[in-house]
Protein backbone atom coordinates (compact mmCIF):
# COMPACT_ATOMS: atom_id res chain seq x y z
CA UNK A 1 34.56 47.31 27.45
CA UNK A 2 37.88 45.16 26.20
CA UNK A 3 39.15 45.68 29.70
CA UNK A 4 36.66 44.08 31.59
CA UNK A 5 36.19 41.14 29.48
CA UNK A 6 39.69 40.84 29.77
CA UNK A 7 39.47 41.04 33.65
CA UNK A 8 36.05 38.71 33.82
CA UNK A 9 38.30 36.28 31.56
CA UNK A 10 41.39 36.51 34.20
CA UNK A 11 39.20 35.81 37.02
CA UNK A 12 37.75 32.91 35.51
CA UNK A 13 41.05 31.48 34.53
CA UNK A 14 42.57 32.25 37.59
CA UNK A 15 39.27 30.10 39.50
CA UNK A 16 39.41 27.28 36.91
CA UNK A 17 43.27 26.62 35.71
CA UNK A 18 43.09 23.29 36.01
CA UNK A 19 40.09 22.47 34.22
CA UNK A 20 41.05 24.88 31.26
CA UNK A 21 44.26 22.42 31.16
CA UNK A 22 41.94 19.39 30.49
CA UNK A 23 39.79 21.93 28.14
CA UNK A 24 42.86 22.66 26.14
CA UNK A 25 44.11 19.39 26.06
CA UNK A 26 40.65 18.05 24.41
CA UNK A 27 40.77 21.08 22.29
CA UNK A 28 44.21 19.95 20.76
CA UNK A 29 43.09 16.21 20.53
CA UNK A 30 40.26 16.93 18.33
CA UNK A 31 41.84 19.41 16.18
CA UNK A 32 44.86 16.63 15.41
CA UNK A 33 42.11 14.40 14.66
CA UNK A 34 40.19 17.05 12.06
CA UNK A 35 43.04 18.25 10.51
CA UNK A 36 43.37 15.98 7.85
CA UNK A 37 39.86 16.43 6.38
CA UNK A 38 39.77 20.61 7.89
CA UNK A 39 41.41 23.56 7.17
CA UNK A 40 42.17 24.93 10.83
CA UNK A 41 42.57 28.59 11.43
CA UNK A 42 43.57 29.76 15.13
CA UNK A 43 43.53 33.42 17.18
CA UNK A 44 45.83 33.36 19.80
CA UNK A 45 44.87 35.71 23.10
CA UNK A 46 47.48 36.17 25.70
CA UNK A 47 46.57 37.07 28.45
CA UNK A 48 49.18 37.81 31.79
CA UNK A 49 47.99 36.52 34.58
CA UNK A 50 50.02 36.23 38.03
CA UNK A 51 53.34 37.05 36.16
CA UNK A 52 52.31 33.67 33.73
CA UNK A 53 51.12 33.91 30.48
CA UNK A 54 48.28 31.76 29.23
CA UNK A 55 47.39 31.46 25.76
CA UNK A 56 43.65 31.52 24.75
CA UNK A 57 42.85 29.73 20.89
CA UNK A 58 39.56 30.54 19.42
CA UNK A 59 39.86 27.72 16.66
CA UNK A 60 37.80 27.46 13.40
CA UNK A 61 37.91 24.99 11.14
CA UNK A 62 36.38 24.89 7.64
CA UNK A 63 36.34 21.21 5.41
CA UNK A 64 39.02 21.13 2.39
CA UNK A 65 37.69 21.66 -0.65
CA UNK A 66 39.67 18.45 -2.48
CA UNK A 67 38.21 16.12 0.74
CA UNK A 68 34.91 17.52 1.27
CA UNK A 69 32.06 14.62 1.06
CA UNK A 70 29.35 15.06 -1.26
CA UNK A 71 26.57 11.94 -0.17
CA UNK A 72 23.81 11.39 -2.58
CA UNK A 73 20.85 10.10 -1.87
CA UNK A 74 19.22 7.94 -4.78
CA UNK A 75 15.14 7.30 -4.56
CA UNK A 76 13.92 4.04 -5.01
CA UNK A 77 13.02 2.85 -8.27
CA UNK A 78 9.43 2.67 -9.69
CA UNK A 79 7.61 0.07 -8.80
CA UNK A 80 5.99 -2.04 -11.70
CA UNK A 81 2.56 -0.80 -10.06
CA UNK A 82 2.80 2.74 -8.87
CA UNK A 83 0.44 3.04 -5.57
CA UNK A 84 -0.67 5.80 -3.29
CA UNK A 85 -1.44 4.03 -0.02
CA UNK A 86 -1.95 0.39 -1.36
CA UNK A 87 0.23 -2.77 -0.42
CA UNK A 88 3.35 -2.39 -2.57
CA UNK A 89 3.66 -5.28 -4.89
CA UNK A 90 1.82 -7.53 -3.01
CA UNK A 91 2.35 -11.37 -3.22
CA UNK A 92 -0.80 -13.76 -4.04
CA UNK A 93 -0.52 -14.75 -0.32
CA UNK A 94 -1.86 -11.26 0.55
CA UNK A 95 -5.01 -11.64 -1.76
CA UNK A 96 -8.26 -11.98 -0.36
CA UNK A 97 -10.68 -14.51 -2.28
CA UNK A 98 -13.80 -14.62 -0.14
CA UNK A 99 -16.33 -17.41 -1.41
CA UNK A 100 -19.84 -16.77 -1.08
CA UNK A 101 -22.10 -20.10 -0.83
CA UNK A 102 -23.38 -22.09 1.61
CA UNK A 103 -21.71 -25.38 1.13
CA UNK A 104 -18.26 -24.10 0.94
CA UNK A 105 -19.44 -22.84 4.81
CA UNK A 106 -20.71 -26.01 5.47
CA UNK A 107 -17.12 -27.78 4.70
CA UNK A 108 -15.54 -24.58 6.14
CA UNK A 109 -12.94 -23.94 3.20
CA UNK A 110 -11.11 -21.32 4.10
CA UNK A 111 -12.20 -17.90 2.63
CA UNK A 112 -16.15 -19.49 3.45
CA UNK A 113 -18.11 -17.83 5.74
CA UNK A 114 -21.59 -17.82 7.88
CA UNK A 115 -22.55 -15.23 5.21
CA UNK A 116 -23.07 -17.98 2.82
CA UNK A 117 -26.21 -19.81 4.42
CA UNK A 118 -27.87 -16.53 5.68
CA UNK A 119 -30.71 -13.91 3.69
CA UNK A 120 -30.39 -10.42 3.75
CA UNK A 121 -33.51 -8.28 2.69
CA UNK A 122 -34.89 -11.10 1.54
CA UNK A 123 -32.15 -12.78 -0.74
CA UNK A 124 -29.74 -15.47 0.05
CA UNK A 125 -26.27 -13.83 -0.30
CA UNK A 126 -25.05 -17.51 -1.17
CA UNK A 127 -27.12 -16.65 -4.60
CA UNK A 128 -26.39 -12.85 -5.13
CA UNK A 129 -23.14 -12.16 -3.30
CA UNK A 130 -20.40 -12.42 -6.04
CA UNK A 131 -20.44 -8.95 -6.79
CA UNK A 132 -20.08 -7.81 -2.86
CA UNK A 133 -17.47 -10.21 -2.17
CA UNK A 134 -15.50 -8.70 -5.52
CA UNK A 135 -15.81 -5.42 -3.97
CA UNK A 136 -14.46 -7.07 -0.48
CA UNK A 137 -11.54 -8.47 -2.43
CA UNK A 138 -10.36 -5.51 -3.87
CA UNK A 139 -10.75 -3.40 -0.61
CA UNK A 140 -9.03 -6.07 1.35
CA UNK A 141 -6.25 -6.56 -0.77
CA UNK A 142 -5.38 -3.22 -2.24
CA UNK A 143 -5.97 -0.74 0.45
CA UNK A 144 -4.79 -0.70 4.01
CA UNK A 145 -8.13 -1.56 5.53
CA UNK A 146 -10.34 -4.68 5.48
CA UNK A 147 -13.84 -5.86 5.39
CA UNK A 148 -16.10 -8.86 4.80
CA UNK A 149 -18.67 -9.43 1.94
CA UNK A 150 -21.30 -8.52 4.68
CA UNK A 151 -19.62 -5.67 5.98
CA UNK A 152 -19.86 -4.40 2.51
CA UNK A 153 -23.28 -5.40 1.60
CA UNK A 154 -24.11 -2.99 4.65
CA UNK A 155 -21.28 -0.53 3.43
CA UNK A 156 -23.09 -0.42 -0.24
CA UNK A 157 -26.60 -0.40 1.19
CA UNK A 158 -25.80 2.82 3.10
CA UNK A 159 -24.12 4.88 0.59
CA UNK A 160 -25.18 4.06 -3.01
CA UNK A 161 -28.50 3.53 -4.55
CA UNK A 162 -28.19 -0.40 -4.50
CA UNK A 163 -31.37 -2.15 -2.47
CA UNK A 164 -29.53 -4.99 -1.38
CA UNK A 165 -31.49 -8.56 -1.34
CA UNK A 166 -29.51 -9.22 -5.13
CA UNK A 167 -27.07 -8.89 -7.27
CA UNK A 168 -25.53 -5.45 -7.75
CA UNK A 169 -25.22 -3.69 -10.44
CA UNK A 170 -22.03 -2.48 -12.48
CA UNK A 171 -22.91 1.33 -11.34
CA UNK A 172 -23.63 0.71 -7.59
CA UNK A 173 -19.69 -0.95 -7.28
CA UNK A 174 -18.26 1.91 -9.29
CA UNK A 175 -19.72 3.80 -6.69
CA UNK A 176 -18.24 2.44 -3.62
CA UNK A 177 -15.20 1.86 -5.06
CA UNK A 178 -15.00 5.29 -5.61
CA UNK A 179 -16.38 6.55 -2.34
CA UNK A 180 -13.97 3.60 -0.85
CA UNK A 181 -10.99 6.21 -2.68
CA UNK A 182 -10.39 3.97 -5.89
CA UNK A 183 -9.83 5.13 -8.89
CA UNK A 184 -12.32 3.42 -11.53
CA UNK A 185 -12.89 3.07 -14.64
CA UNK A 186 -15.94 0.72 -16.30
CA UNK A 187 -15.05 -0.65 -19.40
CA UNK A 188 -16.54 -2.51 -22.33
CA UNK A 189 -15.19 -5.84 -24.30
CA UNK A 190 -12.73 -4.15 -26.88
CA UNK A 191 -12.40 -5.89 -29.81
CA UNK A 192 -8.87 -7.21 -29.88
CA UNK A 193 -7.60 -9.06 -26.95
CA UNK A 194 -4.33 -6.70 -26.90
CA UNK A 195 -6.21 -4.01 -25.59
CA UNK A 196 -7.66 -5.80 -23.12
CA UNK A 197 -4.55 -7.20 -22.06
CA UNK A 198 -2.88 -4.15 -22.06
CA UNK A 199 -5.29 -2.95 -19.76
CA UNK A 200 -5.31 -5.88 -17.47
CA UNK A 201 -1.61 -5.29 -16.81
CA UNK A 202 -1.74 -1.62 -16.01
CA UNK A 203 -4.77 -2.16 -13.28
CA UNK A 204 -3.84 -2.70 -9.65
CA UNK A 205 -7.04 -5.07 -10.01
CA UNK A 206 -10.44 -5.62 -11.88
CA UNK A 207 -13.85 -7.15 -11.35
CA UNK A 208 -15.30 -8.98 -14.27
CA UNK A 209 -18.49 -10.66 -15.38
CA UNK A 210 -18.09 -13.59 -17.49
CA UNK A 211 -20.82 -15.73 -18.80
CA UNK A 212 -20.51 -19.48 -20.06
CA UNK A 213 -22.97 -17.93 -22.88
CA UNK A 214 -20.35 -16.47 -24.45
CA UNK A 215 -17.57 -19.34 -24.36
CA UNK A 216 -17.48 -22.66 -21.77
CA UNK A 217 -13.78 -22.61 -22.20
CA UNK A 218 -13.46 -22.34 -18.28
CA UNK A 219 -16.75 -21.77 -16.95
CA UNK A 220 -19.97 -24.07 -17.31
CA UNK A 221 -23.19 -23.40 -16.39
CA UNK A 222 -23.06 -19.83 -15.20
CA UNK A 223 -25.15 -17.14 -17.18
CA UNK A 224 -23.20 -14.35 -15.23
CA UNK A 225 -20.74 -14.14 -12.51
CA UNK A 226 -18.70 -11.18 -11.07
CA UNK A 227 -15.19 -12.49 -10.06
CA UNK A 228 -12.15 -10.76 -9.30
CA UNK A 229 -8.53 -11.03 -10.96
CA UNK A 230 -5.00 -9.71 -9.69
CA UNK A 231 -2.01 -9.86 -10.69
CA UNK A 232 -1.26 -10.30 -14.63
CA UNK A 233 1.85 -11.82 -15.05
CA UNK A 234 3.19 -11.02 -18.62
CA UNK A 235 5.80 -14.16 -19.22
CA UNK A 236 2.98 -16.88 -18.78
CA UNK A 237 -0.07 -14.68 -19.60
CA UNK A 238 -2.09 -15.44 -16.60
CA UNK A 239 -3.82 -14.06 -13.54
CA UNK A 240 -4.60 -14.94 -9.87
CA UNK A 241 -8.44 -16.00 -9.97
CA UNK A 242 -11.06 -14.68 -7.16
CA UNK A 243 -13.77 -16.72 -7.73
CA UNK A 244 -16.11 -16.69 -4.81
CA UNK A 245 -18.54 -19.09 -6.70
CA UNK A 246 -16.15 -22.09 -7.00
CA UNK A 247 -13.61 -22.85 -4.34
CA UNK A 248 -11.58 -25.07 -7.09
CA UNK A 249 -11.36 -22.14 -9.61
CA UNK A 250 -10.34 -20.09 -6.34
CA UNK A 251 -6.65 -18.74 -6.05
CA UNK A 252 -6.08 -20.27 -9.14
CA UNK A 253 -3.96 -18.49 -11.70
CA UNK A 254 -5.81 -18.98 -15.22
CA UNK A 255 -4.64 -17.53 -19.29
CA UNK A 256 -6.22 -14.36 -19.27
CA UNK A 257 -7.37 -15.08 -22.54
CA UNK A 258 -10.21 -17.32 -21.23
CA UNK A 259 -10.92 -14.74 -19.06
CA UNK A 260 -11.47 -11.89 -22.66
CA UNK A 261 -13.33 -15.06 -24.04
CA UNK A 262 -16.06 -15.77 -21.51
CA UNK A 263 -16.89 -11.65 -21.23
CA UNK A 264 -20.57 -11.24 -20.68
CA UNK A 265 -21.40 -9.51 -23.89
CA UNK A 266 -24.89 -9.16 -23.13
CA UNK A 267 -24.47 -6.97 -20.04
CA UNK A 268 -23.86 -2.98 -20.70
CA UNK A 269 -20.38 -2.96 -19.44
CA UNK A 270 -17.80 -6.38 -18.88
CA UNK A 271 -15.21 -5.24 -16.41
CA UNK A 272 -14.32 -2.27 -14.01
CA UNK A 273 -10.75 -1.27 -13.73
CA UNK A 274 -9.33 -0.48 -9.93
CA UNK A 275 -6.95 1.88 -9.51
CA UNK A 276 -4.44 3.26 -7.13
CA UNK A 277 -6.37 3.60 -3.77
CA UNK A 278 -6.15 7.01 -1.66
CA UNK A 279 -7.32 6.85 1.97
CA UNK A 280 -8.07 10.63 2.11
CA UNK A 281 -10.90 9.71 -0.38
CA UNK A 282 -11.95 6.82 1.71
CA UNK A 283 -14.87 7.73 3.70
CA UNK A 284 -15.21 4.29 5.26
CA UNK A 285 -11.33 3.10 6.71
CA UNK A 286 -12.83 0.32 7.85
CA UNK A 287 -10.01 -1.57 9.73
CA UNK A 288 -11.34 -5.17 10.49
CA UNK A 289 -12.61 -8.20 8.27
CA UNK A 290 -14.09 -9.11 11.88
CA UNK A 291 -16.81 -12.13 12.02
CA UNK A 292 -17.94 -15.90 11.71
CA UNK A 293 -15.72 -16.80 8.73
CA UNK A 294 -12.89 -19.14 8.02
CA UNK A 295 -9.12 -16.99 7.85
CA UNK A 296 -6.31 -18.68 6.52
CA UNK A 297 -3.36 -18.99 8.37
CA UNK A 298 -1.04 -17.15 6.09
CA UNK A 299 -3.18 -13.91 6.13
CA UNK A 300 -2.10 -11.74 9.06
């Protein structure tokens, strides 16, 4: 077998001697180049042909020890709010803060829409809609889809047990939130405003119901209003405001400890904690806050 691998090799040789020139040439160009960071190792066949000889190398090459290059790849720190599929460490230009009345449509201020002068089931969303476009806010902002107070008015109709034509209730947005692939948690006033801060800060976001009832130190006239707050920011002690009920208090940042004050006590829960969002729990992915509204510029 060694002699007619020997004579297939001698044939080919013989065929192709100049291009095994140029081969061994290239051969000995790259092995002056590796041989500072390799260890080269060479075995030499001679072969006889035509009353020449020709010298075959079959090269290795292995990487020094005291040269070799260790590269190490070093993750990302932790973000200050861990997410799954949400916008990491979005800015307050990414926020949504849909308003829900009819005269903010009529002046078209941005975030206003045609949802604000029209009835559905019965009830003028301008009246009951603060809770729906809380739910749009969050959903918007912290996922990777989007959606518009109506399109989740129809979203909650379909797949919780809220009737629509009113307000909705603490239950039917932990709900959808959860079917949406939020993590929740509904939450009562505690008694020191530590705790509550402390849980503020660790939410991606959170719905809350505040009543001037219970203080007038920012609100007035408003027995209960879901609005929506992002965004604590520990050095001044303040949030970004969603307040679909008040364009001026909208995409305001306000002391979160007006927010603790005006808690409506008189309601079975105060606030609902959103968590990291999942799309694999999402059975909606809806992709499009498509409709007759007013988008700002600076949202893409």
């Amino acid at each position: 077998m060694n002699h007619r691998i020997k004579r297939i090799i001698k044939r080919l040789i013989k065929r192709n001697r100049q291009q095994i020139v140029y081969i061994m040439a290239g051969i000995t160009f790259i092995l002056v180049m590796a041989s500072a960071a390799y260890t080269i190792r060479q075995l030499y066949i001679e072969l006889n042909i035509g009353g020449a000889v020709t010298t075959i190398a079959v090269v290795t090459a292995s990487p020094k020890p005291s040269q070799e290059k260790i590269f190490i790849i070093t993750p990302p720190p932790e973000q200050e709010h861990p997410v799954t599929d949400n916008y990491p460490l979005y800015n307050e230009e990414n926020i949504y803060t849909f308003l829900q009345g009819p005269k903010s449509w009529e002046r078209r201020i941005d975030w206003s829409g045609s949802w604000g002068k029209e009835f559905y089931d019965g009830g003028s969303f301008g009246g009951f809609g603060c809770g729906l476009c809380c739910l749009a806010n969050v959903y918007s902002t912290i996922s990777t889809c989007q959606c518009t107070p109506v399109d989740m008015y129809k979203f909650t109709r379909k797949n919780t047990g809220y009737g629509g034509g009113g307000a909705i209730a603490w239950d039917y947005m932990d709900t959808a939130l959860t079917k949406l692939g939020f993590s929740t948690s509904l939450k009562r006033k505690p008694r020191s405003y530590k705790a509550f801060r402390e849980q503020i800060a660790e939410a991606e976001c959170s719905i809350v119901l505040i009543s001037s009832n219970n203080s007038r130190c920012y609100w007035k006239n408003t027995p209960g209003h879901y609005v929506t707050i992002f965004s604590y920011d520990k050095d001044t002690g303040t949030v970004f405001l969603a307040d679909s009920g008040d364009p001026d208090h909208n995409r305001q940042r306000i002391e979160l400890h007006k927010i603790y004050k005006s808690l409506k006590t008189a309601s079975e829960w105060q606030y609902l904690i959103a968590g990291n969002y999942n799309s694999r729990n999402d059975i909606w992915k809806h992709r499009k806050s498509d409709g007759n509204w007013v988008k700002p510029g600076y949202i893409q």
